[in-house]
N, C-alpha and C. Protein backbone atom coordinates (compact mmCIF):
# COMPACT_ATOMS: atom_id res chain seq x y z
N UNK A 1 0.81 -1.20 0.00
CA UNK A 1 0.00 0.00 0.00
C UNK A 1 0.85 1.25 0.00
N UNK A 2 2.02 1.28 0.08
CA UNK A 2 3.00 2.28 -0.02
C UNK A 2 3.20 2.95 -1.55
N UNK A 3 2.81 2.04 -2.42
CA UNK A 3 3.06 2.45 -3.96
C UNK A 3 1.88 3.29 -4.57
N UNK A 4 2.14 4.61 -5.32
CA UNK A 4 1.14 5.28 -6.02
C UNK A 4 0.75 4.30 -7.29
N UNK A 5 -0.25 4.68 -7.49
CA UNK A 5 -1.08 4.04 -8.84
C UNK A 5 -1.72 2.89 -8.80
N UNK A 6 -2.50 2.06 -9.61
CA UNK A 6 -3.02 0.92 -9.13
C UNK A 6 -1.90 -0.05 -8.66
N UNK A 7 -2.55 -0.78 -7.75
CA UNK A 7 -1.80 -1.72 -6.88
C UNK A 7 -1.70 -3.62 -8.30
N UNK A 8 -0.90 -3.79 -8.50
CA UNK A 8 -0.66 -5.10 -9.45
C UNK A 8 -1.31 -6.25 -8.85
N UNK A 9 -1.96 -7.28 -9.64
CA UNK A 9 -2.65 -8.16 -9.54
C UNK A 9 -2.39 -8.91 -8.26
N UNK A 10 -1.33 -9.44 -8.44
CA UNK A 10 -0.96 -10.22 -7.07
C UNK A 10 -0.87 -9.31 -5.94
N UNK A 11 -1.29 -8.04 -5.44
CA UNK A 11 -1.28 -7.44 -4.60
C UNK A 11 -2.34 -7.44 -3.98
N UNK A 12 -3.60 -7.01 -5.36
CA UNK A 12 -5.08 -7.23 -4.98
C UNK A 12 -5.63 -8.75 -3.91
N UNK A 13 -5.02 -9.68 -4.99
CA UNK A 13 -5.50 -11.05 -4.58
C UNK A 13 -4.65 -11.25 -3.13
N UNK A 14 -3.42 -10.94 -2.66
CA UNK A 14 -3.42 -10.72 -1.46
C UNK A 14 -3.85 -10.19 -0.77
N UNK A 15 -4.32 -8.95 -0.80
CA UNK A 15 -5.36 -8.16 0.41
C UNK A 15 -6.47 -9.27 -0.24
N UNK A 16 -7.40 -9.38 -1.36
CA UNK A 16 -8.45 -10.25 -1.08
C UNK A 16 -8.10 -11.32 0.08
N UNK A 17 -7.23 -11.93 -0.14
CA UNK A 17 -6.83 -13.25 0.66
C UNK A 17 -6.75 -12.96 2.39
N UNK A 18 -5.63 -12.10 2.56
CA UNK A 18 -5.86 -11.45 4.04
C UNK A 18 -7.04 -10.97 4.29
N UNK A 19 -8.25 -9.98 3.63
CA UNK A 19 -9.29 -9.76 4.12
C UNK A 19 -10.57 -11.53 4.44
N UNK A 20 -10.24 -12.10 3.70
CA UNK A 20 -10.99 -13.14 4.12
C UNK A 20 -10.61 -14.10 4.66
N UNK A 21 -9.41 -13.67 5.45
CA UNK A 21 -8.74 -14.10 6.69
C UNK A 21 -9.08 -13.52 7.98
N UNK A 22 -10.17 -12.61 7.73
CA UNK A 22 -10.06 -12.00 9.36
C UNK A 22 -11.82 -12.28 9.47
N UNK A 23 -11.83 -13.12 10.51
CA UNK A 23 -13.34 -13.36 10.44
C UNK A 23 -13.97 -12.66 11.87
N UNK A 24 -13.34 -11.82 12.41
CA UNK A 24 -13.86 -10.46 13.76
C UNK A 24 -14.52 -9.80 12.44
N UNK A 25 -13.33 -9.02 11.90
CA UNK A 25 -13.95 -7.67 10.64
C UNK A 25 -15.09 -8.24 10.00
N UNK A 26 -15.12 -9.47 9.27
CA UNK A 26 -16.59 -9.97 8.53
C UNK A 26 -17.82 -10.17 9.82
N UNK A 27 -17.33 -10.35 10.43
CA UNK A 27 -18.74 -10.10 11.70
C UNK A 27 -19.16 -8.83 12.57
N UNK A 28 -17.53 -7.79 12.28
CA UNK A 28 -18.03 -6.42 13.00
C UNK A 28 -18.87 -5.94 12.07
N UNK A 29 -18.36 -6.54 10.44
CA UNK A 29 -19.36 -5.62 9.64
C UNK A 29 -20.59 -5.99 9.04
N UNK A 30 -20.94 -7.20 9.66
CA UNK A 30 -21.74 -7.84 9.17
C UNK A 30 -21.83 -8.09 7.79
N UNK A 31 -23.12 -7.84 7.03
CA UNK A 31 -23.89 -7.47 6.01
C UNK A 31 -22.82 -6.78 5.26
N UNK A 32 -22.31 -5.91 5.55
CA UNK A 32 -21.44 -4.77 4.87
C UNK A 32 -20.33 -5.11 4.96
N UNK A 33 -19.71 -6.25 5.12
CA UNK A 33 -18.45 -6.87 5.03
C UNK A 33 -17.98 -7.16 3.25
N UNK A 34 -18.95 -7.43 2.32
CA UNK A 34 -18.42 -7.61 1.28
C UNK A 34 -18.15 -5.87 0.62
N UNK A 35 -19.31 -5.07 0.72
CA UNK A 35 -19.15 -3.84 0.07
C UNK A 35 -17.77 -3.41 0.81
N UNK A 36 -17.36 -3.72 1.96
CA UNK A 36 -16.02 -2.52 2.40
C UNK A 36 -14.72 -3.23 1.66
N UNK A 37 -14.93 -4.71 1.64
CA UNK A 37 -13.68 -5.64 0.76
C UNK A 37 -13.47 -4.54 -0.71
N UNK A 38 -14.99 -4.72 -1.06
CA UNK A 38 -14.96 -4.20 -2.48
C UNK A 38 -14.36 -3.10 -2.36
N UNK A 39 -14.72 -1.85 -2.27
CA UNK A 39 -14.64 -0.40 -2.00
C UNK A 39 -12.99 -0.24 -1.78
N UNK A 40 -12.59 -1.20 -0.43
CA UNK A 40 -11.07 -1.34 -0.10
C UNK A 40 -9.93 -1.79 -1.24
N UNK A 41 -10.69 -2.93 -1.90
CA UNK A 41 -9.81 -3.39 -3.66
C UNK A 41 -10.01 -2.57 -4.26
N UNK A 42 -11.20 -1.81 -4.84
CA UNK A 42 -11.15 -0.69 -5.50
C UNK A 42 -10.27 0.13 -5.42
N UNK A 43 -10.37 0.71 -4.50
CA UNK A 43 -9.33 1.89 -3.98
C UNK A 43 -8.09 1.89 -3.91
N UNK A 44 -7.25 0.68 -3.83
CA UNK A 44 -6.41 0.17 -4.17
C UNK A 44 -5.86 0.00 -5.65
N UNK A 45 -6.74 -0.33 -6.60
CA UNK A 45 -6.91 -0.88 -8.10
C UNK A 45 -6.64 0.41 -8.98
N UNK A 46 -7.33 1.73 -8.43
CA UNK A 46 -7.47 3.15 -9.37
C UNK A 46 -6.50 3.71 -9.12
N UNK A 47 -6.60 4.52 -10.56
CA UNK A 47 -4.86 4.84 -11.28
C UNK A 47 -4.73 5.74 -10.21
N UNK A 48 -5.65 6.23 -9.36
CA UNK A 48 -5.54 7.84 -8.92
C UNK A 48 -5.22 7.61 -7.10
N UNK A 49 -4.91 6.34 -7.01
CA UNK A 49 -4.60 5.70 -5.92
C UNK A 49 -3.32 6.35 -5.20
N UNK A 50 -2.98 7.02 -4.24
CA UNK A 50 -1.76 7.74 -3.75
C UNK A 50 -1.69 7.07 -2.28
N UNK A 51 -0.73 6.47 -1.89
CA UNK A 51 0.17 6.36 -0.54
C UNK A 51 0.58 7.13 0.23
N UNK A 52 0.63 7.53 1.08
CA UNK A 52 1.15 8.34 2.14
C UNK A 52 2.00 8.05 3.16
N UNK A 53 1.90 6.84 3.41
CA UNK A 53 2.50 6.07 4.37
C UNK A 53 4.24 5.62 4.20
N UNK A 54 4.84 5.58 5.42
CA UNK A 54 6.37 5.86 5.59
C UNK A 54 6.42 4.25 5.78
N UNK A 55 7.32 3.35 5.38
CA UNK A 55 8.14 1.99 5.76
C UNK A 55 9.23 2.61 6.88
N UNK A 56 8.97 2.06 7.49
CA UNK A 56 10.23 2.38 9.06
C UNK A 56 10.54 0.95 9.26
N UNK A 57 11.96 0.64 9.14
CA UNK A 57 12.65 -0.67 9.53
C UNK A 57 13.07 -0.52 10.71
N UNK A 58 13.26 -1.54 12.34
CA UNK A 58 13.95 -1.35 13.05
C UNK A 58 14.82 -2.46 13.61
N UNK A 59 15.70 -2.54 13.56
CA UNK A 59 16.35 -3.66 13.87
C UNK A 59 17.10 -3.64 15.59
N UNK A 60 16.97 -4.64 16.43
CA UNK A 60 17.79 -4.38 17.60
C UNK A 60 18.48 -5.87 17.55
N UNK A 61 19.64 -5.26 18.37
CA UNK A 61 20.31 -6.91 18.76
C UNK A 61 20.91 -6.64 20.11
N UNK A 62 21.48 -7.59 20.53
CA UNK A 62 21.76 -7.64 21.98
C UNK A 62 23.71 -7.50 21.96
């Protein structure tokens, strides 16, 4: 989700895959669990799609 523009196939089908991995969210949202999947791939998929978000690595050792 860090990348501008639509997100590439195998990206989609992973968030599909993780979203129908979380079975709390399909029951907080009930009914409206498929429209937010959708809406969420969508939004992801369009060219006009922009990231905002920072990757921060942290590594510790002893």
């Amino acid at each position: 989700m860090t990348g501008d523009g639509p997100a590439p196939p195998e990206v989609l089908a992973a968030w599909r895959n993780r979203l129908e991995r979380m079975p709390l969210l399909r029951s907080a949202c009930g009914a409206g669990f498929e429209r937010l999947r959708d809406d969420f791939l969508g939004c992801l998929a369009r060219p006009e799609h922009r990231a905002s978000a920072r990757v921060v690595f942290c590594l510790a050792r002893r």
